[in-house]
Protein backbone atom coordinates (compact mmCIF):
# COMPACT_ATOMS: atom_id res chain seq x y z
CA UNK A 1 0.00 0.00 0.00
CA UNK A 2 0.97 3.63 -1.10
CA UNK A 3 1.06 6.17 2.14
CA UNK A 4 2.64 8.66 -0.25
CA UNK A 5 0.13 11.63 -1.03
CA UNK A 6 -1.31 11.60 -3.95
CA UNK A 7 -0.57 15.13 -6.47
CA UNK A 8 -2.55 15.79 -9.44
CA UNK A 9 -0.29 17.83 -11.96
CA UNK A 10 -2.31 19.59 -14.35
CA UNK A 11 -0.99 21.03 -17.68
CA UNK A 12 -1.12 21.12 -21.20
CA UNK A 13 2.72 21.52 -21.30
CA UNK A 14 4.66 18.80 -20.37
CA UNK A 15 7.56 21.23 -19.91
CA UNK A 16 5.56 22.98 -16.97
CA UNK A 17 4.66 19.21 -15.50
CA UNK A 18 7.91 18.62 -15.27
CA UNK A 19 9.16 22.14 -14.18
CA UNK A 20 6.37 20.91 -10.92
CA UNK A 21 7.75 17.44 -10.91
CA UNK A 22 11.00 18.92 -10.72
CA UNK A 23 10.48 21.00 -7.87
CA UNK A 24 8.69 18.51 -5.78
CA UNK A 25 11.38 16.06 -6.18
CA UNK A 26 12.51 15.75 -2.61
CA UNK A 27 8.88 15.25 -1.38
CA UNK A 28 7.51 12.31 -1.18
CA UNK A 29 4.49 12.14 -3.34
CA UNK A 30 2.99 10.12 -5.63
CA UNK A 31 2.46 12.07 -9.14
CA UNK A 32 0.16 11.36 -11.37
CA UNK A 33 -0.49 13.76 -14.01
CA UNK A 34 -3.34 15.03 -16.59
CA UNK A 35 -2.84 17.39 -19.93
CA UNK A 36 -6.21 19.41 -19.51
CA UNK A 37 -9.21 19.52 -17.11
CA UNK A 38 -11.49 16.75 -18.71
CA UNK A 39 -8.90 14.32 -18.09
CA UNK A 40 -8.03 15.36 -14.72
CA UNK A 41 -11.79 15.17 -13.57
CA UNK A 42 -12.06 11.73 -15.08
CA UNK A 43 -8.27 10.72 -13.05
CA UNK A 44 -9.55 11.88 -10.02
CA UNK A 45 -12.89 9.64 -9.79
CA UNK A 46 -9.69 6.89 -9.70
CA UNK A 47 -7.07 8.23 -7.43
CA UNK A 48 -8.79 10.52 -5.53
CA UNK A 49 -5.84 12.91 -5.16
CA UNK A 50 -4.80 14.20 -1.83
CA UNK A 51 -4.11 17.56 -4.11
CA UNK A 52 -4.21 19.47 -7.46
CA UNK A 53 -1.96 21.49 -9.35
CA UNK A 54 -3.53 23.01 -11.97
CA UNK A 55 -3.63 25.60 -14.93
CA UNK A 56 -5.83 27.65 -16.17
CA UNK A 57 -5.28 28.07 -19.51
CA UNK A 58 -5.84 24.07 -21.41
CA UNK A 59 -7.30 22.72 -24.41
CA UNK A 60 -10.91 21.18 -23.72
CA UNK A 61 -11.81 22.10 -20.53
CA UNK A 62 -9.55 24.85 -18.71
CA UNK A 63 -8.72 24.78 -15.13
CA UNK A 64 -11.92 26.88 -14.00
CA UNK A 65 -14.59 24.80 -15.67
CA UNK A 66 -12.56 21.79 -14.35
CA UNK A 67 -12.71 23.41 -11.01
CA UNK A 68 -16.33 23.29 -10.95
CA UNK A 69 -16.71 19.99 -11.89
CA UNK A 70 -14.51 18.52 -9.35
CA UNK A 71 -16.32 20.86 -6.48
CA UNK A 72 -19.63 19.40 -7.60
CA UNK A 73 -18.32 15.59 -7.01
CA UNK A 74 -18.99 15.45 -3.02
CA UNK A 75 -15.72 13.56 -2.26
CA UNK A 76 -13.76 16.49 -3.92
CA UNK A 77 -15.17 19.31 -2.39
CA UNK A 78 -12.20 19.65 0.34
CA UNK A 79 -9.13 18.49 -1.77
CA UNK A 80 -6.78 21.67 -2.23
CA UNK A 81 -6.58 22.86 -5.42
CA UNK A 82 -3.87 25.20 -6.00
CA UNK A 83 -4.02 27.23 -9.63
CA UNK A 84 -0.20 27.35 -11.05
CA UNK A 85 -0.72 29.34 -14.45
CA UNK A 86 0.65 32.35 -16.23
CA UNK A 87 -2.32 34.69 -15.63
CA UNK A 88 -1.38 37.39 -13.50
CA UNK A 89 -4.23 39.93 -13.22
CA UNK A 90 -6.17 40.32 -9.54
CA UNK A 91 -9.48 39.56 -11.47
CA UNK A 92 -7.88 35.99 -12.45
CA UNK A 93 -6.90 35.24 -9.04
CA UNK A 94 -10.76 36.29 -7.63
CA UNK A 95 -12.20 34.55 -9.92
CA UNK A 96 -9.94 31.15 -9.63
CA UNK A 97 -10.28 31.90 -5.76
CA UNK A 98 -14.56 32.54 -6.09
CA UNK A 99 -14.80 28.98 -8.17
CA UNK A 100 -13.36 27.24 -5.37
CA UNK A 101 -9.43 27.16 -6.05
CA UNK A 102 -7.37 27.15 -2.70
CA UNK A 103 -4.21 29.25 -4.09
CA UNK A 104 -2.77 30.62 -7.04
CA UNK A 105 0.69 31.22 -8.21
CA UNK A 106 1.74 33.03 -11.36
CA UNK A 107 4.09 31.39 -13.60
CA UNK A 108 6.99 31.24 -13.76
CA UNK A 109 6.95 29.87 -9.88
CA UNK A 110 9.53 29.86 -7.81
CA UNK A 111 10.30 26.38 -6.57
CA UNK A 112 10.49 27.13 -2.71
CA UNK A 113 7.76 28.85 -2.76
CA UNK A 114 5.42 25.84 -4.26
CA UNK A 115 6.65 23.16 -2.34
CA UNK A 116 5.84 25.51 0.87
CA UNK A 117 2.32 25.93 -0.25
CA UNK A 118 1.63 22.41 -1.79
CA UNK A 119 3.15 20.97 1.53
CA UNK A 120 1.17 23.32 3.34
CA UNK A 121 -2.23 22.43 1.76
CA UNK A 122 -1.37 18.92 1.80
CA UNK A 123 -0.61 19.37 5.39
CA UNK A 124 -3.62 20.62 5.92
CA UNK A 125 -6.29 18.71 4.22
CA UNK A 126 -4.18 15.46 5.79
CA UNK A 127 -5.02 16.49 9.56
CA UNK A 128 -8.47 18.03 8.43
CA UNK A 129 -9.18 13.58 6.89
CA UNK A 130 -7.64 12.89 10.26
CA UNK A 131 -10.27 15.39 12.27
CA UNK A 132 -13.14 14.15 10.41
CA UNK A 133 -12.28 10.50 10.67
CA UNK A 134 -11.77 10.94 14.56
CA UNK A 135 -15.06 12.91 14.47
CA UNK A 136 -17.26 9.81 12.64
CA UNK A 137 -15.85 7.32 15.01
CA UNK A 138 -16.78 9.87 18.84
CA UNK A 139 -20.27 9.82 16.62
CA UNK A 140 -20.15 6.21 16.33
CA UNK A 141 -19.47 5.63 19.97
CA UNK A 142 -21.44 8.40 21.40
CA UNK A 143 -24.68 6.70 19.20
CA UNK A 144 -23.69 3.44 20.95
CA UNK A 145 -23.57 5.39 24.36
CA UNK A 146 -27.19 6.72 23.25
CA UNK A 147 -28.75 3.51 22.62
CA UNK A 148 -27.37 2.11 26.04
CA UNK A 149 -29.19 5.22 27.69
CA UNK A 150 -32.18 4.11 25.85
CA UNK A 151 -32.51 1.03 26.86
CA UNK A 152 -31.31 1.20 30.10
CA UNK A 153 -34.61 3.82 30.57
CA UNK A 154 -36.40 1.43 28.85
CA UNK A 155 -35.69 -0.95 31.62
CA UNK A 156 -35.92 1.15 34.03
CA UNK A 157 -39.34 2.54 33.30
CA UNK A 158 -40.77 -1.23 32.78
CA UNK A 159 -39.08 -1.94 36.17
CA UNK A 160 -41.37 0.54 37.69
CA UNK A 161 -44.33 -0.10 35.71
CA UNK A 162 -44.34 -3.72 36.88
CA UNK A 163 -43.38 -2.77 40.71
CA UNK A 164 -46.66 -0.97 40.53
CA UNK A 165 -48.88 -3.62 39.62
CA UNK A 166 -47.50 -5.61 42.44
């Protein structure tokens, strides 16, 4: 079994995959890539990536309309997406950041600077799957707890019933 994260690289360039895959190197992730946004939404309903790196600008679907589709699959609403593209302008970055992209960085990127946010978001989301896990199982045991209760009162109340038709 794989305990590496899983990244989803995202561009249309393989030079700018690799530029990523480059700068990631000393991580330890697990890499799978996608050369525009139809393909990634289709590779994540497989791998369900721990994180996305993405683009903006790609040939049949670009990284905003592929944003949307992977915040409308339920199990994807909370994996990080972080835009890496050559758009610049504030209005890009609102609008990648309104769709429900996590961060942007303008190309080019500079390597430290990725690898602090992609670890950070990965960082992140990891503890947040932690939380919520932790969360489900207190439910789990705090619905035992409940029933317990229940029929302990259940007990108790036919316990009293009967001593007072003796």
């Amino acid at each position: 079994m794989n305990n590496k994260p899983i990244l989803l690289l995202v561009d249309d360039r393989k030079d700018n995959r690799l530029a990523m895959k480059i700068a990631l190197k000393r991580e330890s992730y697990d890499i799978q890539e996608a050369t525009n946004g139809q393909e990634a939404v289709d590779i994540c309903k497989k791998i369900n990536p721990d994180i996305i790196l993405m683009d903006a600008m790609m040939p049949i679907m670009d990284g905003y309309d592929e944003t949307k589709a992977i915040r409308e699959i339920e199990e994807f609403k909370r994996t990080p997406i972080l835009m890496v593209t050559a758009l610049t302008e504030k209005d890009d970055k609102i609008k990648a950041l309104d769709i429900g992209v996590n961060d942007f960085i303008s190309k080019p990127f500079d390597k430290t600077e990725l690898l602090i946010r992609v670890n950070s978001l990965v960082s992140l989301y990891l503890e947040f799957l932690h939380k919520e896990e932790k969360l489900v199982e207190l439910n789990k045991e705090l619905d035992k707890h409940k029933n317990n209760l229940e029929i302990k009162v259940e007990e108790e109340i036919q316990k009293r019933k009967n001593n007072e038709n003796n």
